[in-house]
PDB file of N, CA and C in Angstrom:
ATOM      1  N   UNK A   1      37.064 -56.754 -14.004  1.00  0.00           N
ATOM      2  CA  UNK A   1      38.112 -56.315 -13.099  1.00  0.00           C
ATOM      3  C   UNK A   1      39.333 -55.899 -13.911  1.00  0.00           C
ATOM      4  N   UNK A   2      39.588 -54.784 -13.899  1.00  0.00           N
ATOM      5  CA  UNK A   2      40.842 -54.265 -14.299  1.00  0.00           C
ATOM      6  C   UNK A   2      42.509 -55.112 -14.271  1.00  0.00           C
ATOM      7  N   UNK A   3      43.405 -54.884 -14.606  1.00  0.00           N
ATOM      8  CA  UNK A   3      44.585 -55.734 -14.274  1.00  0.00           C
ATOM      9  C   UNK A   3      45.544 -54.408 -13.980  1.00  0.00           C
ATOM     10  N   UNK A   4      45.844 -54.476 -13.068  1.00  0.00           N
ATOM     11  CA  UNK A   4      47.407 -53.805 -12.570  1.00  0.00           C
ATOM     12  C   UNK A   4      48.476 -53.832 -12.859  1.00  0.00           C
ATOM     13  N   UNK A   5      49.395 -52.978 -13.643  1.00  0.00           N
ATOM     14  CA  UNK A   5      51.030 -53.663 -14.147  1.00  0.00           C
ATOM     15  C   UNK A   5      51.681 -52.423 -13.895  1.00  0.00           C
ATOM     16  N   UNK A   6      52.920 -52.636 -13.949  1.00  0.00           N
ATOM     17  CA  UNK A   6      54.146 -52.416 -13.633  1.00  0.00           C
ATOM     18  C   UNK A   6      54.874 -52.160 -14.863  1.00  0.00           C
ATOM     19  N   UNK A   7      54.952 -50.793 -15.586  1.00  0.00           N
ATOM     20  CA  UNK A   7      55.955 -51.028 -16.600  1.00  0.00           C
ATOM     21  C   UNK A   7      56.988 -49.895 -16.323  1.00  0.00           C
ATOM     22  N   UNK A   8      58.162 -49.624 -17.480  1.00  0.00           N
ATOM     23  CA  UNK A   8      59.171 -48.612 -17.103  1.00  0.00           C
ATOM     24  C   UNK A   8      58.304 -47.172 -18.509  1.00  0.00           C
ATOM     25  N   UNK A   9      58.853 -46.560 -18.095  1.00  0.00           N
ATOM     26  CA  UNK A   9      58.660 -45.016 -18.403  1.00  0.00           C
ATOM     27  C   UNK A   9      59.802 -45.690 -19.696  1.00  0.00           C
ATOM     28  N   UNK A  10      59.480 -45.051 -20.737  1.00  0.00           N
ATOM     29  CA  UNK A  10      60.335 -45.376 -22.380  1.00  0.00           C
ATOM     30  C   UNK A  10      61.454 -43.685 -22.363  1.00  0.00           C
ATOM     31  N   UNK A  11      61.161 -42.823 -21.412  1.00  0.00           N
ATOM     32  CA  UNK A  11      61.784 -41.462 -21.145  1.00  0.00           C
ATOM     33  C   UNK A  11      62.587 -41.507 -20.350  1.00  0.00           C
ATOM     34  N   UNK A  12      62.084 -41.336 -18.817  1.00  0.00           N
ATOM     35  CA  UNK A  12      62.526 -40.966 -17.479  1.00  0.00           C
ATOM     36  C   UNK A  12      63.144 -42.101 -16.963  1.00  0.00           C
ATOM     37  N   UNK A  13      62.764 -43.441 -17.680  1.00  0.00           N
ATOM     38  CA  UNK A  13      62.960 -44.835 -17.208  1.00  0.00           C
ATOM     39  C   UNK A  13      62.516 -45.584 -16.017  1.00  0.00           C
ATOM     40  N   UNK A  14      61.170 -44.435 -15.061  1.00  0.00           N
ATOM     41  CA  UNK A  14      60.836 -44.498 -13.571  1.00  0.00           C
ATOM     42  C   UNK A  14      59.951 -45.830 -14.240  1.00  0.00           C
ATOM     43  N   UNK A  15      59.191 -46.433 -12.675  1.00  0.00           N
ATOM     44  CA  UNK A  15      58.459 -47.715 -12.840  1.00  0.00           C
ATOM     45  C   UNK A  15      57.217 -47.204 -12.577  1.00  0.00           C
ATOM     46  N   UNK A  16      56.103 -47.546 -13.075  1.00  0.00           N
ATOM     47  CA  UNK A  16      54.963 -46.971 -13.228  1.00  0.00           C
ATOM     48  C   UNK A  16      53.759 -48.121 -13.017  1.00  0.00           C
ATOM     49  N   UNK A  17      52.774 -47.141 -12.623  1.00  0.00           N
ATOM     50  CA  UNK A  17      51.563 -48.722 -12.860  1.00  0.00           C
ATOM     51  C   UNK A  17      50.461 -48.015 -13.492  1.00  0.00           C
ATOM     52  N   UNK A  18      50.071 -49.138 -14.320  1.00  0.00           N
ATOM     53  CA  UNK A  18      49.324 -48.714 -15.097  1.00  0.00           C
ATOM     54  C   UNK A  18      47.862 -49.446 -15.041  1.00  0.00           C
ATOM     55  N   UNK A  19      46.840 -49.123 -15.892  1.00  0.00           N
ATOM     56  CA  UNK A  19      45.587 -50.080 -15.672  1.00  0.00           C
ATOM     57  C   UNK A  19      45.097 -50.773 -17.036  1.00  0.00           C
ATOM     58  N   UNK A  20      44.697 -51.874 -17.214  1.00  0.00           N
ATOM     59  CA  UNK A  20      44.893 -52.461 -18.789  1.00  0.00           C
ATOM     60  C   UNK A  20      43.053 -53.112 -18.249  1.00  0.00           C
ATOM     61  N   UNK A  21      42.125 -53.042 -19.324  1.00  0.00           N
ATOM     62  CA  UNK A  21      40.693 -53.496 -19.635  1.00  0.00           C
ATOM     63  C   UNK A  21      41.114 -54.619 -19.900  1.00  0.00           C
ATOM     64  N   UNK A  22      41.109 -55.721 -19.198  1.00  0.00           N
ATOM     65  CA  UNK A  22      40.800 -56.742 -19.865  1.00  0.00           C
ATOM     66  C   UNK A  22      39.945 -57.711 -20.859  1.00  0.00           C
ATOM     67  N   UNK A  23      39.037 -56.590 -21.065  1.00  0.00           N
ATOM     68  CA  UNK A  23      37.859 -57.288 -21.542  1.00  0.00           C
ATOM     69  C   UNK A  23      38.222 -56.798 -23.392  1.00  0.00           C
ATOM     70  N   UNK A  24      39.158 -55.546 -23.521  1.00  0.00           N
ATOM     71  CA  UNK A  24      39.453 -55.423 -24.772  1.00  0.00           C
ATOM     72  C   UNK A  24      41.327 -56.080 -25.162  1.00  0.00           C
ATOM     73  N   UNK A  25      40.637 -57.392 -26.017  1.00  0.00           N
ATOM     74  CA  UNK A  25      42.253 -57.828 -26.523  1.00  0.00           C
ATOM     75  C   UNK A  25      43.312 -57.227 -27.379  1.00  0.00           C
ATOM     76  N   UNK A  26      43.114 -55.862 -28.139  1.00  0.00           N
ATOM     77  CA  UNK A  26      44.113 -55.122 -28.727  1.00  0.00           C
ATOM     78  C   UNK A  26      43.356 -53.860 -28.224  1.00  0.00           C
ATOM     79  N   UNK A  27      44.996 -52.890 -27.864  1.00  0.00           N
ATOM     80  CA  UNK A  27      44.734 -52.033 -26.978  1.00  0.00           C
ATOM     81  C   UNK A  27      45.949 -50.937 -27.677  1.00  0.00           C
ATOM     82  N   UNK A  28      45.647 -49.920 -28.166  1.00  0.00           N
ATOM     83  CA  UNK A  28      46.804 -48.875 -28.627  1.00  0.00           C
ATOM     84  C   UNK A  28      46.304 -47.409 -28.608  1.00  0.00           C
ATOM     85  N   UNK A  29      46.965 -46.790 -27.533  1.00  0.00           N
ATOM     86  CA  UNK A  29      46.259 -45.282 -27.139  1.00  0.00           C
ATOM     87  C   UNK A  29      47.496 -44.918 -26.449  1.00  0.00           C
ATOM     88  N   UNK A  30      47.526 -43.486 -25.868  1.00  0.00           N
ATOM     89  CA  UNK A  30      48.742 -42.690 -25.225  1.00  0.00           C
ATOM     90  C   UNK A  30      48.106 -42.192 -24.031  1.00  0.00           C
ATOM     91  N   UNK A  31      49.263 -42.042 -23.264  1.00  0.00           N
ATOM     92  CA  UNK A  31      48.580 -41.464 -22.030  1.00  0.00           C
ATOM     93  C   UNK A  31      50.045 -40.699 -21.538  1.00  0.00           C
ATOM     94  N   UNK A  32      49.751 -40.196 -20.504  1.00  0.00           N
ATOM     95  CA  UNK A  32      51.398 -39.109 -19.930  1.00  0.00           C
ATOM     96  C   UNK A  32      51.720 -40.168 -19.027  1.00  0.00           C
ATOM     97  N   UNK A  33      53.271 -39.824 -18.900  1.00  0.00           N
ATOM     98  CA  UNK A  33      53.797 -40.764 -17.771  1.00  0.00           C
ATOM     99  C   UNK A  33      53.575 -40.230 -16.525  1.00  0.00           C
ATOM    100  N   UNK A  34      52.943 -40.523 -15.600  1.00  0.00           N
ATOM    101  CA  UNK A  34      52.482 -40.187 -13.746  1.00  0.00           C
ATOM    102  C   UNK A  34      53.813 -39.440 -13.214  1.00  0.00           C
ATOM    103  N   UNK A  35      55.141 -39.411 -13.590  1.00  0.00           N
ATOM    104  CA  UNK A  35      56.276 -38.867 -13.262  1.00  0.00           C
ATOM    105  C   UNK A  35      56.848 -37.981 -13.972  1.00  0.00           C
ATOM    106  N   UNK A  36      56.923 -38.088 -15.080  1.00  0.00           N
ATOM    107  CA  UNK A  36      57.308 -36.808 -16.014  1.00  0.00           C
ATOM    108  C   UNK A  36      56.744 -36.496 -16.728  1.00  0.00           C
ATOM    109  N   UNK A  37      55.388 -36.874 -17.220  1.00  0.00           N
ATOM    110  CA  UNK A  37      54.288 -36.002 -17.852  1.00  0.00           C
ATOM    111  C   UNK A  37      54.814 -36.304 -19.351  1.00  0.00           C
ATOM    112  N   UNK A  38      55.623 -37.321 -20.023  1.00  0.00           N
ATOM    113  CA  UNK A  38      55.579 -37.198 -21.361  1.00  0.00           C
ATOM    114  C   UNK A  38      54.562 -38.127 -21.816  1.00  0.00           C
ATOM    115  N   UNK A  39      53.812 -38.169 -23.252  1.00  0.00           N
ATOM    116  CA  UNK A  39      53.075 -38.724 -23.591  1.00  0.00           C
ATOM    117  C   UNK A  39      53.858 -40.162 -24.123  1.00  0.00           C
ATOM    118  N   UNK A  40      53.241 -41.697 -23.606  1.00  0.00           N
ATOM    119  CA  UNK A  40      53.815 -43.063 -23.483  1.00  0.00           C
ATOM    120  C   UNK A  40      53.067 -43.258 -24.850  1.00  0.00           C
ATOM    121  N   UNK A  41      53.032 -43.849 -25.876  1.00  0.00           N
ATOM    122  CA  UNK A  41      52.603 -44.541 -26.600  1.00  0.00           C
ATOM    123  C   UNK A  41      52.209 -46.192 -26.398  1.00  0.00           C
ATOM    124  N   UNK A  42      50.774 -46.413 -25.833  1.00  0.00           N
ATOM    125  CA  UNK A  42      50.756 -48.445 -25.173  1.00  0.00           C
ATOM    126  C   UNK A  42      50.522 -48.501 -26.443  1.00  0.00           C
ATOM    127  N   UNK A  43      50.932 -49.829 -26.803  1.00  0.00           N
ATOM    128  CA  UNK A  43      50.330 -50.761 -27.085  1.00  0.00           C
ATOM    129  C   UNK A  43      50.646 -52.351 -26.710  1.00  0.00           C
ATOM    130  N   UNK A  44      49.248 -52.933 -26.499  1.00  0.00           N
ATOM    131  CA  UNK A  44      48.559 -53.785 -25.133  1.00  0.00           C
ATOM    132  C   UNK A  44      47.841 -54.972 -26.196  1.00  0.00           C
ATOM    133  N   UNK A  45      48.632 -56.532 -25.893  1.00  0.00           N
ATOM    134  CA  UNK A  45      47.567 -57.339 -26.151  1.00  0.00           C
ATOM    135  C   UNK A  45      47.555 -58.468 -25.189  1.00  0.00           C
ATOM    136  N   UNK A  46      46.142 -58.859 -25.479  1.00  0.00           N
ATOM    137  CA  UNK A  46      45.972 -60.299 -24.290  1.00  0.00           C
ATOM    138  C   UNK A  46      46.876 -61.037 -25.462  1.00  0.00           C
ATOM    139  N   UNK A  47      47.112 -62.371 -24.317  1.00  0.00           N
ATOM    140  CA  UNK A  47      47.207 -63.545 -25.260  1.00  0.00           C
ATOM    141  C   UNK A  47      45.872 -64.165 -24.587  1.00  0.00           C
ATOM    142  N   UNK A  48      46.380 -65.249 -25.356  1.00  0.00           N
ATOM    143  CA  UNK A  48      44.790 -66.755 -25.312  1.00  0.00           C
ATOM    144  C   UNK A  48      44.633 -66.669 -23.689  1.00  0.00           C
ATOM    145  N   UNK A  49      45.307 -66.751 -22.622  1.00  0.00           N
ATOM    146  CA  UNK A  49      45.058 -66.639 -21.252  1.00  0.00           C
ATOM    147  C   UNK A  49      45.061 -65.957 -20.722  1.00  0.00           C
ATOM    148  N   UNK A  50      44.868 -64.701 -21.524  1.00  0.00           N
ATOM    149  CA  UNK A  50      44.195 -62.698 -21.060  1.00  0.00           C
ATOM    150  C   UNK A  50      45.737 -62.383 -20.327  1.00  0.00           C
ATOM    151  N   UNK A  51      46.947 -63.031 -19.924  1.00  0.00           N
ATOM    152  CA  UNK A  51      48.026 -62.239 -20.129  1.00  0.00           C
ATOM    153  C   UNK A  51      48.357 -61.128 -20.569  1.00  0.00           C
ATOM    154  N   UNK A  52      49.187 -60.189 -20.284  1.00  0.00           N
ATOM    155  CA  UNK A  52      49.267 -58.670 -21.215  1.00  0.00           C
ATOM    156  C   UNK A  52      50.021 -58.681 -21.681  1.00  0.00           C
ATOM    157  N   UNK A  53      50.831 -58.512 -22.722  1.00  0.00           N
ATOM    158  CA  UNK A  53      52.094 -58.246 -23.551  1.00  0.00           C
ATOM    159  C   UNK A  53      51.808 -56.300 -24.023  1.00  0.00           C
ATOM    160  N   UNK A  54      52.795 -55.810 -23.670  1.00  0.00           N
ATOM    161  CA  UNK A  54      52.798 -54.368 -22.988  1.00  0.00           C
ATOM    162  C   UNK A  54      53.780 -53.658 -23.934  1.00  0.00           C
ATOM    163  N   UNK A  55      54.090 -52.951 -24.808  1.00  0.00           N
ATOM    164  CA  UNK A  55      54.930 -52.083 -25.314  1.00  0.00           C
ATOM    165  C   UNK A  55      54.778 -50.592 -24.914  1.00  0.00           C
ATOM    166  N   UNK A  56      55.328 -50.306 -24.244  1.00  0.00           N
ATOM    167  CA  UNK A  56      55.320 -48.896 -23.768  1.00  0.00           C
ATOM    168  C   UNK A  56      56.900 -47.976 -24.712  1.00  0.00           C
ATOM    169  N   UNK A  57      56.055 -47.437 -25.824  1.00  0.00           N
ATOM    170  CA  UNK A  57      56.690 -46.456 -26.510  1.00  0.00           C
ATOM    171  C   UNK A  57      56.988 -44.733 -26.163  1.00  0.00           C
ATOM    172  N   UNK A  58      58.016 -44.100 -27.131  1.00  0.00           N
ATOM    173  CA  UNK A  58      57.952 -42.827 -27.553  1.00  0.00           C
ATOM    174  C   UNK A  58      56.539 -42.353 -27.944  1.00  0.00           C
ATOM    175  N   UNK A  59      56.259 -41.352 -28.246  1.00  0.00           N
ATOM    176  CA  UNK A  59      54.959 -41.309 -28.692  1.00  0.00           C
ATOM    177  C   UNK A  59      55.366 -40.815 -29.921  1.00  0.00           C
ATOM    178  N   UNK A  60      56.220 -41.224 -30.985  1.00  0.00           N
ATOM    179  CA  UNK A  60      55.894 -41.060 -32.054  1.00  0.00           C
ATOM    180  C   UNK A  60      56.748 -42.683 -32.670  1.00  0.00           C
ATOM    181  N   UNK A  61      56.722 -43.230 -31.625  1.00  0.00           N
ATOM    182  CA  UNK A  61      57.515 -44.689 -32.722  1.00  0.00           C
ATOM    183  C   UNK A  61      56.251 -45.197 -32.991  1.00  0.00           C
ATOM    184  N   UNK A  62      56.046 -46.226 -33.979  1.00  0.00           N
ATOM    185  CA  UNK A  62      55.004 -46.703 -34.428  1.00  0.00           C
ATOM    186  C   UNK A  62      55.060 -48.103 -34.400  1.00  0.00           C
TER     187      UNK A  62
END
């Protein structure tokens, strides 16, 4: 089952939802923001109790 979250746009600053695999514990890929179309830079990890800890970047910070 997928997990549902809520993060802010790192651009436009809108609130967004996003979809996170739980089944993979490090997670770092780009996708466009649903509102202004710029490319987000995630990066996504579980902790020990599959929690998400969420960095939603520029797409060129590293």
């Amino acid at each position: 089952m997928w997990l549902e979250k809520e993060i802010q746009c790192p651009y436009c600053w809108e609130q967004i939802e996003i979809l996170i695999d739980p089944a993979e514990a490090e997670q770092d890929y780009i996708e466009d923001c649903q509102v202004c179309c710029r490319p987000i830079h995630f990066r996504i990890h579980l902790d020990g109790k599959g929690d998400p800890e969420i960095e939603a970047l520029h797409e060129n910070e590293i």
